[in-house]
Every structure is written in C-alpha cells, then in structure tokens.
Protein backbone atom coordinates (compact mmCIF):
# COMPACT_ATOMS: atom_id res chain seq x y z
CA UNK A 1 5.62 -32.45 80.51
CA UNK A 2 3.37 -29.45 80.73
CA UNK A 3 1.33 -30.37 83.79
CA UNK A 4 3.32 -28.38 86.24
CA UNK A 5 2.78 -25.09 84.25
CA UNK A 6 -0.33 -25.58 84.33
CA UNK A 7 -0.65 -26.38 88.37
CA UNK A 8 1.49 -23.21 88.32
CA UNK A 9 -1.15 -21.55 86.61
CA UNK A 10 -3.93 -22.56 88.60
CA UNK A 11 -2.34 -22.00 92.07
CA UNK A 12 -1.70 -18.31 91.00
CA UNK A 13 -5.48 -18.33 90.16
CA UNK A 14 -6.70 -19.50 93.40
CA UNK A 15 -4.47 -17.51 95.12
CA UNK A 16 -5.37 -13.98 93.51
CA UNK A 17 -8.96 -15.51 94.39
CA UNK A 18 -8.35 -16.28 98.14
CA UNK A 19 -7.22 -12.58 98.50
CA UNK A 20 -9.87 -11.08 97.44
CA UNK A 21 -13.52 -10.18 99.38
CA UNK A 22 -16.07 -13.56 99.61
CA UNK A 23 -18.09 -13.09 96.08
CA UNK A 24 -21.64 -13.86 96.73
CA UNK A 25 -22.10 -13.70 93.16
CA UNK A 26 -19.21 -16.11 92.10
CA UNK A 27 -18.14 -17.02 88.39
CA UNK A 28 -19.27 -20.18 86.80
CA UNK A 29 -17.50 -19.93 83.93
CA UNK A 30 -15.86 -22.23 82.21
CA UNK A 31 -13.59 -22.87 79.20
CA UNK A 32 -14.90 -24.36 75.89
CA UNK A 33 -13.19 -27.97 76.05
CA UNK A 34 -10.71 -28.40 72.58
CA UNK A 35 -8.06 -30.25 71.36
CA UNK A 36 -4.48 -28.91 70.56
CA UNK A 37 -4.01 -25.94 68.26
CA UNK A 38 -0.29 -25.39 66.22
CA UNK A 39 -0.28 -22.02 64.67
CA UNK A 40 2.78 -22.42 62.27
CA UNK A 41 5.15 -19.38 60.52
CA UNK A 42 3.77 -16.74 61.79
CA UNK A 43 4.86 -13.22 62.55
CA UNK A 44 3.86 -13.21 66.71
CA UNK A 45 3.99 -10.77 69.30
CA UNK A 46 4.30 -11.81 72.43
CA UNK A 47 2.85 -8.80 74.32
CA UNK A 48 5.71 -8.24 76.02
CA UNK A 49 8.12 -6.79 73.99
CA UNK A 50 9.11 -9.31 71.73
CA UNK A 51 8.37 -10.04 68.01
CA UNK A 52 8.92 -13.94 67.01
CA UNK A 53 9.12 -14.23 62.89
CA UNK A 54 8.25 -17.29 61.26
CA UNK A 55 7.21 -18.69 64.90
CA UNK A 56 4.77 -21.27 65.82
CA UNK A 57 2.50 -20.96 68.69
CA UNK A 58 1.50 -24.17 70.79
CA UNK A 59 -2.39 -24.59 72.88
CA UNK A 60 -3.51 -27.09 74.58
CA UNK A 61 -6.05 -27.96 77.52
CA UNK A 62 -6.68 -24.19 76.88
CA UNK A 63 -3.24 -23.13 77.79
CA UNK A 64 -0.19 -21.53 75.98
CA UNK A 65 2.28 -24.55 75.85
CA UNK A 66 4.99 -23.43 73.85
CA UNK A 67 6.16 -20.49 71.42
CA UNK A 68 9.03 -20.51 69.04
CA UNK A 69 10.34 -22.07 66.03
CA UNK A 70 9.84 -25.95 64.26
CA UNK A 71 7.67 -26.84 67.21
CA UNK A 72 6.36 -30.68 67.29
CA UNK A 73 3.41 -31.10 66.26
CA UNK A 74 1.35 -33.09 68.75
CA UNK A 75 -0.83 -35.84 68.03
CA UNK A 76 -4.70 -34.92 66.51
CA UNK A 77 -3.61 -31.39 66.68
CA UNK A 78 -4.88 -28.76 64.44
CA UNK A 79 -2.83 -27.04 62.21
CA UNK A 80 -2.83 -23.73 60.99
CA UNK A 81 -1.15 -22.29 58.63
CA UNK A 82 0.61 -18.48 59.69
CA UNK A 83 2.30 -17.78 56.80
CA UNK A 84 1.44 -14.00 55.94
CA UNK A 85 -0.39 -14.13 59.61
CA UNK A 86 0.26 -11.92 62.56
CA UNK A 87 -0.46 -13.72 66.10
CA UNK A 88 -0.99 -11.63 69.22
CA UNK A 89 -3.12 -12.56 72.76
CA UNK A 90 -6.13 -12.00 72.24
CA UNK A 91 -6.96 -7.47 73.06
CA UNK A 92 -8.21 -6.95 76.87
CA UNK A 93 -10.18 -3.46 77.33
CA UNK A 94 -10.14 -2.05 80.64
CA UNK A 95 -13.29 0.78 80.07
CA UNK A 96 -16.14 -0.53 78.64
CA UNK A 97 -19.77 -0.34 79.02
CA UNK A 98 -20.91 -3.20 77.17
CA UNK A 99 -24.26 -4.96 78.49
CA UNK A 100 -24.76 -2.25 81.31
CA UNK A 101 -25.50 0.29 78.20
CA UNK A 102 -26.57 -2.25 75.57
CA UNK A 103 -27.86 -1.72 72.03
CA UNK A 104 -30.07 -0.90 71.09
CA UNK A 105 -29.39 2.84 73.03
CA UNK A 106 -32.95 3.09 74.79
CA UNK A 107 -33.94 3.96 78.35
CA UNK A 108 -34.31 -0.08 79.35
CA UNK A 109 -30.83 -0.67 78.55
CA UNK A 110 -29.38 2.49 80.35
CA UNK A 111 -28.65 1.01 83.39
CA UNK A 112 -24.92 2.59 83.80
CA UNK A 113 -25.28 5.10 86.41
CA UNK A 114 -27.09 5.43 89.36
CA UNK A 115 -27.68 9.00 89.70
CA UNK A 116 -29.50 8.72 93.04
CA UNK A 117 -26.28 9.35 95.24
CA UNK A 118 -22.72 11.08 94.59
CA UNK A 119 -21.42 8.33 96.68
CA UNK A 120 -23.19 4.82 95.51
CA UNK A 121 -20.15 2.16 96.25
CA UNK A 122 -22.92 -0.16 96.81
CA UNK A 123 -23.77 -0.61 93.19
CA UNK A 124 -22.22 -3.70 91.09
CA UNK A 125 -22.21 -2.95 87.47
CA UNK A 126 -22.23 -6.43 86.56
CA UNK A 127 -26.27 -6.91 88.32
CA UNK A 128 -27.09 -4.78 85.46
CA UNK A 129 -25.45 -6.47 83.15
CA UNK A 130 -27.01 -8.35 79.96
CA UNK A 131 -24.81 -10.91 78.04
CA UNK A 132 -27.69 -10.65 75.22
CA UNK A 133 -25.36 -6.97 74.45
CA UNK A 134 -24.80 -7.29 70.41
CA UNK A 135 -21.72 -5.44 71.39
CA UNK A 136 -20.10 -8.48 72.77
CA UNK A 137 -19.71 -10.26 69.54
CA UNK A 138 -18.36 -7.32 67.29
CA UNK A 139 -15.83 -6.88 69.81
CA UNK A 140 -14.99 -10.26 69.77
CA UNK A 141 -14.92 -9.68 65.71
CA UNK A 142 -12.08 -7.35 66.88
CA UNK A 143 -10.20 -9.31 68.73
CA UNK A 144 -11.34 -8.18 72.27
CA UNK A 145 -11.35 -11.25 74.36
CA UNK A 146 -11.73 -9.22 77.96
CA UNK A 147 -12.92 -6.60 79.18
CA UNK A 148 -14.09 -4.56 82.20
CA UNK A 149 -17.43 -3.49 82.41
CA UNK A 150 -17.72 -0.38 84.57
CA UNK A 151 -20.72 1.94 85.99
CA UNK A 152 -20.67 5.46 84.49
CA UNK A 153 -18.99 8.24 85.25
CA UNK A 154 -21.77 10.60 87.03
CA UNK A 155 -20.97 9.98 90.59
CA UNK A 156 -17.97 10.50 92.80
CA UNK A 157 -17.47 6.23 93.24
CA UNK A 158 -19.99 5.28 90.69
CA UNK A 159 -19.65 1.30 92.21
CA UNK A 160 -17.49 -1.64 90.97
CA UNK A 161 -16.75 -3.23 88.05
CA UNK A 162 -16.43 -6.72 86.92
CA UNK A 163 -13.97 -8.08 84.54
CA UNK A 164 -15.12 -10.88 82.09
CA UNK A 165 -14.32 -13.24 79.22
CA UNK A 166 -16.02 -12.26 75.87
CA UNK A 167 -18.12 -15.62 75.45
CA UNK A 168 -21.62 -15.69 74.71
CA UNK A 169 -23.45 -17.18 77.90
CA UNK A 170 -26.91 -16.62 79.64
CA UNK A 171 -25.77 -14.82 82.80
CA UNK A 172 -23.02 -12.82 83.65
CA UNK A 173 -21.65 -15.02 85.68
CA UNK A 174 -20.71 -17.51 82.82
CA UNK A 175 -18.81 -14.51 81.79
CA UNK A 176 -16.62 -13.98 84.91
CA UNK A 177 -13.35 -13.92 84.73
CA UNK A 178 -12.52 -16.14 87.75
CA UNK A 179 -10.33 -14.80 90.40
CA UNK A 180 -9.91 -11.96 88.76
CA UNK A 181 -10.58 -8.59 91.32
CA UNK A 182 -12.91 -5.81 91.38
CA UNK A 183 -12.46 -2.30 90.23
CA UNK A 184 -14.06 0.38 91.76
CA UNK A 185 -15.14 3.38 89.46
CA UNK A 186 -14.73 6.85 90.68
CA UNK A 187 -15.13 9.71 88.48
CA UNK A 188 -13.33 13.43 88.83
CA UNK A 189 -14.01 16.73 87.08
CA UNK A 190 -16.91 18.28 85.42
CA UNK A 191 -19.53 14.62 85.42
CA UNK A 192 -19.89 14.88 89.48
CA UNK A 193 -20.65 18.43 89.42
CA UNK A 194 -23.18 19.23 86.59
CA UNK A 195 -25.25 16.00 87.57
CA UNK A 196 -25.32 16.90 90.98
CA UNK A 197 -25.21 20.95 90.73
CA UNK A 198 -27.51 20.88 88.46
CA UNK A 199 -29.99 19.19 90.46
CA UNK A 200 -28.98 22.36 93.26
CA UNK A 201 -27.34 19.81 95.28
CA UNK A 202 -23.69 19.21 96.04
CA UNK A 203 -21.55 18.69 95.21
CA UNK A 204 -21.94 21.68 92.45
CA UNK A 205 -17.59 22.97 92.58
CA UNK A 206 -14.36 20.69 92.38
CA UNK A 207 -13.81 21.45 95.99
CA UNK A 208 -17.23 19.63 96.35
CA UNK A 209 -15.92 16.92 94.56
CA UNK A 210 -12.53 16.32 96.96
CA UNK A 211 -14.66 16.55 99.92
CA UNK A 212 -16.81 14.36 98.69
CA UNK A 213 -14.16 11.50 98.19
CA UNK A 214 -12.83 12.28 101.98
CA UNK A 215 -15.88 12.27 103.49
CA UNK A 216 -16.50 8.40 101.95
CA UNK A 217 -13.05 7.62 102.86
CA UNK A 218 -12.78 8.93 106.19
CA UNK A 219 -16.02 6.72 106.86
CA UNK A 220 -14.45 3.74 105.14
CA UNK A 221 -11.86 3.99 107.23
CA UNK A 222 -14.07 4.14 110.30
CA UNK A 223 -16.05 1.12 108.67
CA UNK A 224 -12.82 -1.03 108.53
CA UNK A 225 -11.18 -0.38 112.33
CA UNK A 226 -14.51 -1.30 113.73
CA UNK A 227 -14.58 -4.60 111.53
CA UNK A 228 -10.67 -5.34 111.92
CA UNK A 229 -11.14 -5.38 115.21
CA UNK A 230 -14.08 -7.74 115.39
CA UNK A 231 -12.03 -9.85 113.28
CA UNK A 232 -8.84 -9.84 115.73
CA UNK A 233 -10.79 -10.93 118.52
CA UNK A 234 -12.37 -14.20 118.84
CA UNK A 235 -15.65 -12.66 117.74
CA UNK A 236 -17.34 -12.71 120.83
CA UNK A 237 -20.38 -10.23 120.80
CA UNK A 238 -22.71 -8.60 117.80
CA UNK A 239 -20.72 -8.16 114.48
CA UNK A 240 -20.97 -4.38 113.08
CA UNK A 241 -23.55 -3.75 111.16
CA UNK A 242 -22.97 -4.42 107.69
CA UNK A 243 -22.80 -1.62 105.24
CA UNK A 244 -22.48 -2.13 101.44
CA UNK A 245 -21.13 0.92 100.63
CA UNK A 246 -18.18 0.62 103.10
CA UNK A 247 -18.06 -3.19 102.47
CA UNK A 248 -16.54 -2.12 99.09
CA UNK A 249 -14.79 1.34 100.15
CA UNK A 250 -13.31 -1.31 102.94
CA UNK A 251 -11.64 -3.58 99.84
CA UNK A 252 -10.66 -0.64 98.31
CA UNK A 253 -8.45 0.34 102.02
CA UNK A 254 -7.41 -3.39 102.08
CA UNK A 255 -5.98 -3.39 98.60
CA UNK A 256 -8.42 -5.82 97.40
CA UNK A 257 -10.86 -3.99 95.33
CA UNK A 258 -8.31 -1.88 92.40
CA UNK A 259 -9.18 1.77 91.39
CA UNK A 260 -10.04 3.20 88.21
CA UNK A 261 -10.78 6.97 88.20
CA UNK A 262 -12.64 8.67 85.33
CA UNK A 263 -10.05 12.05 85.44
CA UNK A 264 -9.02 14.46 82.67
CA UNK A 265 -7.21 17.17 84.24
CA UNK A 266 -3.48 16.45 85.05
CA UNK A 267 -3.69 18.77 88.43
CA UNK A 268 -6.60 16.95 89.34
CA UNK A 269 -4.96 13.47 88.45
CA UNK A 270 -2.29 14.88 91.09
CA UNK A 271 -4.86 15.70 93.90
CA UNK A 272 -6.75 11.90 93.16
CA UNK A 273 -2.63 10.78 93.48
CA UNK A 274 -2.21 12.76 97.01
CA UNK A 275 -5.38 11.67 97.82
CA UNK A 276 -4.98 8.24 97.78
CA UNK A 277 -1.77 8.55 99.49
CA UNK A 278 -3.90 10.53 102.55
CA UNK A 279 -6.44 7.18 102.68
CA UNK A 280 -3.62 4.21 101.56
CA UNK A 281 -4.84 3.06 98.91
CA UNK A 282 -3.54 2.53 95.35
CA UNK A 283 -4.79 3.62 91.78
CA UNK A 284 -4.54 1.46 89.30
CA UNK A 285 -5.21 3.62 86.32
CA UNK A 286 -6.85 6.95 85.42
CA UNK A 287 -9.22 6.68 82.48
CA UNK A 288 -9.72 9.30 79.61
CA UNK A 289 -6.61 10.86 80.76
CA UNK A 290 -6.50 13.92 78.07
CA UNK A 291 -3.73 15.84 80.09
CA UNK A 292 -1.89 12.38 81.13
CA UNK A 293 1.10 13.23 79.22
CA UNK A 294 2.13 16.27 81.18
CA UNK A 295 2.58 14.36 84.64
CA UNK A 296 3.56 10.75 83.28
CA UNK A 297 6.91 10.55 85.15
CA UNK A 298 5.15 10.64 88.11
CA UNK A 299 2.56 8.09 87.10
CA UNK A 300 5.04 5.61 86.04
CA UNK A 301 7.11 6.52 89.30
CA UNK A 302 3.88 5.86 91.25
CA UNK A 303 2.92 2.77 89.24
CA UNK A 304 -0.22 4.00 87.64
CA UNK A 305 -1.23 3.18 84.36
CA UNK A 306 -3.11 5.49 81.85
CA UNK A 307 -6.37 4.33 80.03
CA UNK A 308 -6.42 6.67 76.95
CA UNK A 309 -8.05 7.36 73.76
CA UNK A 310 -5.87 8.04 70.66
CA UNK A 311 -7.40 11.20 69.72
CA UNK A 312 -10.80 12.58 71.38
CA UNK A 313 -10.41 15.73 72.83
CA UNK A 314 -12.12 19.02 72.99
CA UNK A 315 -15.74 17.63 72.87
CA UNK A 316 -16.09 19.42 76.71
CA UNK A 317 -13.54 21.65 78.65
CA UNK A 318 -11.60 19.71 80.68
CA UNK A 319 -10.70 17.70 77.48
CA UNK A 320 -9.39 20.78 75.59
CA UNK A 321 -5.59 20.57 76.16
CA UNK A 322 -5.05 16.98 74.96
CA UNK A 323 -2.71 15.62 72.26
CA UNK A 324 -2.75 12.86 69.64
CA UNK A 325 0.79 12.44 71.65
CA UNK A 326 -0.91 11.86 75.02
CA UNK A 327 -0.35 7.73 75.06
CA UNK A 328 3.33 7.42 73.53
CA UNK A 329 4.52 10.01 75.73
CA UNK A 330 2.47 7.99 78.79
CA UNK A 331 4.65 4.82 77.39
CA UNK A 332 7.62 6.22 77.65
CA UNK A 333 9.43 6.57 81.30
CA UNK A 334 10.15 3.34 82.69
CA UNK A 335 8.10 1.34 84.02
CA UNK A 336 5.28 3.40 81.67
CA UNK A 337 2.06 1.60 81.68
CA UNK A 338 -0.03 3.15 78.56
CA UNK A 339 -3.49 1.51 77.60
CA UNK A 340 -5.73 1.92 74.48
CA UNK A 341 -9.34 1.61 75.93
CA UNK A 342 -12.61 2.39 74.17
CA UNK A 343 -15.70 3.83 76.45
CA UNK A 344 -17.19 2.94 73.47
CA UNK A 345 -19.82 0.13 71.55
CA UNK A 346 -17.98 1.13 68.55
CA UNK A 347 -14.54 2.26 69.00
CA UNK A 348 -13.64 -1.43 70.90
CA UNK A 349 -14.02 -2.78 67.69
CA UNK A 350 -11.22 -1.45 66.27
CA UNK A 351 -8.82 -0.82 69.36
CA UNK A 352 -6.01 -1.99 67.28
CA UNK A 353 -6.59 0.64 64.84
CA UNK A 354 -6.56 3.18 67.61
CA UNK A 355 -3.29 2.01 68.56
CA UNK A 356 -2.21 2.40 65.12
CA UNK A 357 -3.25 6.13 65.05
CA UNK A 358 -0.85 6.97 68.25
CA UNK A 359 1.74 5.19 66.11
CA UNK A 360 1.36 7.65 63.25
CA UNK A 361 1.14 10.35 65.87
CA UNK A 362 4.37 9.64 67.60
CA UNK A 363 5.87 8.92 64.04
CA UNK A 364 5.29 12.87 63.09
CA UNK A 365 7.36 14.07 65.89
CA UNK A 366 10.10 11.79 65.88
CA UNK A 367 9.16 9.18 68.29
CA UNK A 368 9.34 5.40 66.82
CA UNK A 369 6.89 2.74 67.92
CA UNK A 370 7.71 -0.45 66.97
CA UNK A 371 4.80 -3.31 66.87
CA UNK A 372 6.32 -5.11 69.42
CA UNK A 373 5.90 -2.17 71.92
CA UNK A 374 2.57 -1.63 70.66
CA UNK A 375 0.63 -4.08 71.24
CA UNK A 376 1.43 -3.80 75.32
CA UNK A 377 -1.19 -1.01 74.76
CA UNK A 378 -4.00 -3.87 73.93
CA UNK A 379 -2.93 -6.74 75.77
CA UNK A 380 -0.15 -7.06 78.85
CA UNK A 381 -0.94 -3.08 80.12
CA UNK A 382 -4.59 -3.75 80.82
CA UNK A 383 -4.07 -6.94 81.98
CA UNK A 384 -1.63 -5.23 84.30
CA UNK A 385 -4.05 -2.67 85.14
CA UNK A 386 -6.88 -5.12 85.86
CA UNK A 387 -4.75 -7.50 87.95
CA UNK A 388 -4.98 -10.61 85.90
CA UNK A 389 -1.66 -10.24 84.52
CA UNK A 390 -0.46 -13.91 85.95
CA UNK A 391 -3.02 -15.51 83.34
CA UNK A 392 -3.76 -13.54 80.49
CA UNK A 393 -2.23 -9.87 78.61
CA UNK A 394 0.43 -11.95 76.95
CA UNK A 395 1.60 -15.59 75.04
CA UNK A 396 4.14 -17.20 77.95
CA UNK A 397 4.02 -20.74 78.56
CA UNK A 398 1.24 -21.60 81.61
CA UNK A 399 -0.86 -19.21 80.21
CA UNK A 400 -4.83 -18.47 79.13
CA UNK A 401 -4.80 -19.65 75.36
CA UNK A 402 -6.40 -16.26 74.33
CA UNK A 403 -5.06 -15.51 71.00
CA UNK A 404 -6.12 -13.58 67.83
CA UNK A 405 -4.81 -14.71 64.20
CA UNK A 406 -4.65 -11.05 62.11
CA UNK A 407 -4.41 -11.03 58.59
CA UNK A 408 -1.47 -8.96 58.32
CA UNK A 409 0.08 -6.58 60.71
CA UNK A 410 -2.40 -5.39 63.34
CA UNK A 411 -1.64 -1.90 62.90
CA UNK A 412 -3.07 -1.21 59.54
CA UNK A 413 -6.20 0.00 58.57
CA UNK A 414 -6.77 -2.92 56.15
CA UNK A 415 -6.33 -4.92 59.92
CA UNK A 416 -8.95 -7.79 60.55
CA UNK A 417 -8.92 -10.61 63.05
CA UNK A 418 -9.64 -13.72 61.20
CA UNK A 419 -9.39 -16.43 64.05
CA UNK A 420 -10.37 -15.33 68.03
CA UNK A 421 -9.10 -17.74 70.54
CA UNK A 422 -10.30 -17.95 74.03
CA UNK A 423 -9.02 -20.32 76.43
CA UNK A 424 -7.40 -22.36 73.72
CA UNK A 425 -11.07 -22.69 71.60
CA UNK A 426 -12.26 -20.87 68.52
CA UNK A 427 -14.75 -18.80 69.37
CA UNK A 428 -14.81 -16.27 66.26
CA UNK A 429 -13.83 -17.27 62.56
CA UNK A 430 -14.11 -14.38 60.43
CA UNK A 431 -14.79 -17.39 57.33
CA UNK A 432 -17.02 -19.52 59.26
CA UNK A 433 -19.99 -18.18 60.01
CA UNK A 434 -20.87 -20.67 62.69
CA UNK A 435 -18.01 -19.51 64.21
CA UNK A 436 -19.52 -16.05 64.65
CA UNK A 437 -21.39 -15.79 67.64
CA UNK A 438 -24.96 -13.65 67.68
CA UNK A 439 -26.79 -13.10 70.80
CA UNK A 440 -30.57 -14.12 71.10
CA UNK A 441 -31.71 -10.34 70.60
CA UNK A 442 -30.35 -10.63 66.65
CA UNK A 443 -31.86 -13.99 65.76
CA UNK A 444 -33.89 -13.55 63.04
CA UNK A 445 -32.00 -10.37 61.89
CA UNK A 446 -29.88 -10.30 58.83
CA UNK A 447 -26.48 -9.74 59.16
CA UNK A 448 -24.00 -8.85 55.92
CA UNK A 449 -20.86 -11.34 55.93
C-alpha cells in the first residue's frame, strides 16, 4: 500500500538529479538495509509546524510510512517505546567544514581554502574531503544526519560544496547525498580583502570585492552564450573550450548550482541581493548573517533564507551590530526561512541547544517560540535551503527515514539524542556502544561513554 509513495519519492529524486550538471564524481551511496521501525507515544515534531503528542512514527524500506496515533504494528517490526521521548527528523546543517578542516587542527588537514585566487570556482570542497573526520560521529551523537560541507570563506567564490549523509564510509562519495545539488560558496566583507590586501594584491577595498564578483560573472555569462549556442545547434564544429571555473559559474546562471554567500553586513547582503538580480541568478541563503535581522522582510520577500548563529558577534567588525534576536526576527515575515548552522567542529554538536538559546532570547522581549516552530530552524529550513526538501528536512509520508529519538524536549540543556536514524537504520545509540560509530583515525583511542 506504500509502494507508490515511495515511486513518488524516487521520481522526485531522479528528477532533481536529471536537472542538475553531469557529476563526474557521482554518489555511491547507499542506505543501510533494515527492517520496520514503530516508534510508539511519543511527543513528535514534524518539522513543519506541527507537534503530534502521544504519536507513533512508522519506517520502513528506509522511508517514513506513516505518523499519527494507534498505528498497526507491522509484522517483525521493532518497537520502541516513546513514552517520555521527543521524535524529530533527524538535524541537517547547511555550513560546515567537517573533513575539509578535520581534527586534529594541523596544516595536513587544512585543506578549506584555496588562497591562490580571489576567484577559484574551480575548486570542489568535497576532493578534499576525508570521511576519517572524528567530527562526523559527534555530530551524528547530536543528531546531525546532513550536512553541507563548504570551502572557506577567503575568496570571492571560494568553489562548491557538496551535501552528504552523516554515515561512516571510505570515500566521500559513499557519503553523497544523491541528487541532491551543488552550492557554490562566495564570501563578502572583510575575509576577501585582508587575504588578498594583505598580500598587496586586490582586491584590498569592498569596491574590490563587487568588482570582483562582476568581473567572474560577466565572464560566466560570456562562458554560457558561447556554450548555449553550441548546444542549440546540431553541434557541428569544435566545442568551446572547456573552462572549470565557468563550468560552475555557468550552473550557477542556469539555476543549477544554489548560492551560499558568507556576508555579515545587511547593506552588503543588499548589494549581493541587487547583484544577483544584475547576473539572474538566485541566493539561496546568506551565512553568518549578524545584521540579517534589519533587512529580513526583504529576504523573505526575495525567498532567501538566513544561516545564523544564536549569539557570536563582535569577535571582528563587521560582526559588531548583531543581536541574540537576529534568527527569530529572520523567522518571522512570511515565508521567513531562519536556519541554525554551526561553522563549527564543536558547536554542530549541539545545534539544538543553539536553537534553544534564540528561544530564550526571543522569550526576553516578548516574542514566543513554540517547539513546533523551532525545530524548522534544524531540519525543513536547511533542507529548503540546500534543495533536498522533497526527501528529507521533515517526517511526511514518502520520505528519507532520518529521525532522532531525544530524551526529552530538544530544547533543553539537559537535551541528548539517544537513537539517530538514517534512512530508516540505526546508526547512533547513545546505550549501545556498537551503535556509536568511530572513524579509523580513533581506533585504539579511549573514548569515555
């Protein structure tokens, strides 16, 4: 009775595939095979923006089958018991630099930015990236079951980013999320500047910066008449030369390849905004977003999500005027699309805590969050933002079985994830330990239960 959700499911996924640029590099991941899973009486949020009490949550053939209340109980299934529990799909984080920075912090794992260039669209983060990263499976002790791995912020386009499952594999690509698209990383502000100023080259001002971006552009655009028009004919005659910095700066143009700008400032937010509107293309979120709050009519209005931190600010200039406010007033126009991300080993291990703090924020001035609202922050925003909304971000019937068992409430400090779904299997057990992944680069190292 379930099949044609699942053919649903799968058609969406090869088409969001078929759109996008040929990958040379193509996933080869695939789900853990299990049986059916019944999580029973349990407070669940669906990620978006409904709480279900005393519900019971249906997998199977690593699927969401059904969610509600007194739901049979298929045959061999597994049963687990909610009561007490909190159930939520599983946290995605859009900004993270897992594997491409990877513990331990030493020049052979810095392999984040490629400082050669201000323009280096060429790069892939995930051909630097190495699934032996400890920082995979504390995440996963979060509750982080995806994530996108980006370059660093140094250049103008620092190169694209992959998305990927948290499972513990040999090469990235086992990691992959299939079908899912590219982001491209591009970086405003100070980070251009001083790395390149302060090597006396340019750009070395903020007006080096812009002309930077319309100088790649303005190629890229060049770069994708001469190949659209190869294309339209019957290819008769020599192909233009390929060039992988336009290849990408081309799927960017074509809407293929989504956008993800590194950008503090809300009037320089507003010049990346009229900038894209010169070129045609669309952002998909600004990252770090400090001053997000002051223009976040307009981002909703322009269907832009913000990537924020809770509470960082100050530790540089352009990050002086932000407020512990900045994400619940991002969430509030319609349409809003705020995100809790991390840019950090450490802080993606407790993104649901983070959430919790912009709560308690909004709570001081008046604002109430409920959980249900919440938890878009972790789950169905960054899916949004990463364009894999269709098959994971939130618990609907068709799709990915990624789901996290909590404790308690998720937005408490006493918070733990005690079960990690992915695709419908258990791939973290915070009582099992052989359900607690470790990378090859911590065998033989102790760990404390």
């Amino acid at each position: 009775m379930f099949r044609p959700l699942l053919v649903a499911a799968l058609a969406a996924l090869t088409a969001t595939a078929s759109a996008a640029q040929p990958d040379p590099y193509p996933s080869t991941y695939r789900a853990i095979a299990s049986g059916p899973v019944l999580i029973q009486n349990a407070t669940v949020l669906t990620g978006s923006g409904e709480r279900l009490d005393e519900a019971d949550v249906l997998m199977s053939d690593g699927r969401i089958v059904a969610i509600g209340r007194d739901l049979e109980v298929p045959a061999n299934a597994q049963i687990i018991d909610g009561h007490g529990k909190w159930v939520t799909p599983g946290i995605i984080d859009v900004h993270s630099h897992l594997g491409v920075y990877a513990s331990p912090g030493v020049n052979a794992s810095s392999d984040g930015n490629e400082m050669t260039s201000p323009v280096t669209a060429q790069v892939w983060a995930e051909h630097a990236l190495w699934p032996q990263d400890p920082g995979f499976s504390t995440a996963l002790a979060g509750g982080v079951t995806s994530m996108q791995i980006l370059p660093g912020s140094a250049n103008l386009i620092g190169g694209r980013g992959v998305t990927i499952k948290n499972v513990a594999a040999t090469t990235y690509q086992a990691m992959k999320f299939p079908g899912a698209p590219w982001g491209l990383k591009m970086a405003c502000g100070e980070n251009p500047k001083r790395v390149y100023g302060g090597k006396g080259g340019s750009p070395m001002t903020r007006m080096g910066n812009v002309a930077g971006y319309r100088a790649a552009f303005l190629e890229a655009q060049n770069y994708r008449r001469a190949w659209d028009k190869y294309d339209s004919s019957d290819r008769s005659g020599d192909p233009p030369t390929r060039d992988l910095r336009m290849e990408t700066l081309r799927g960017v143009l074509k809407g293929e390849i989504l956008v993800h700008i590194h950008c503090y400032r809300a009037d320089e937010m507003a010049i990346m905004l009229d900038l894209a509107k010169e070129f045609g293309f669309h952002i998909a979120a600004f990252h770090h977003g400090v001053e997000a709050y002051k223009l976040a009519d307009r981002l909703a209005a322009e269907n832009v999500c913000g990537a924020l931190w809770a509470d960082w600010w100050g530790f540089k200039m352009e990050s002086l005027d932000g407020i512990k406010e900045n994400i619940a007033l991002v969430d509030r126009p319609a349409n809003g699309c705020a995100i809790v991300h991390s840019d950090s080993a450490e802080g993606i291990q407790r993104l649901n805590q983070e959430a919790a703090k912009v709560m308690a924020s909004a709570h001081r001035v008046g604002i109430e969050i409920p959980p249900e609202r919440a938890i878009r922050w972790l789950t169905s925003n960054p899916a949004r933002a990463l364009g894999i909304e269709a098959q994971t971000g939130s618990l609907a019937p068709g799709k990915m079985a990624d789901v996290v068992v909590w404790n308690g409430t998720p937005f408490s400090v006493y918070a733990h994830a005690e079960k990690v779904f992915i695709d419908g299997a258990l791939m973290y057990d915070r009582f099992d330990r052989s359900r607690q992944p470790r990378s090859d680069f911590m065998l033989g190292q102790e760990v404390s239960p």
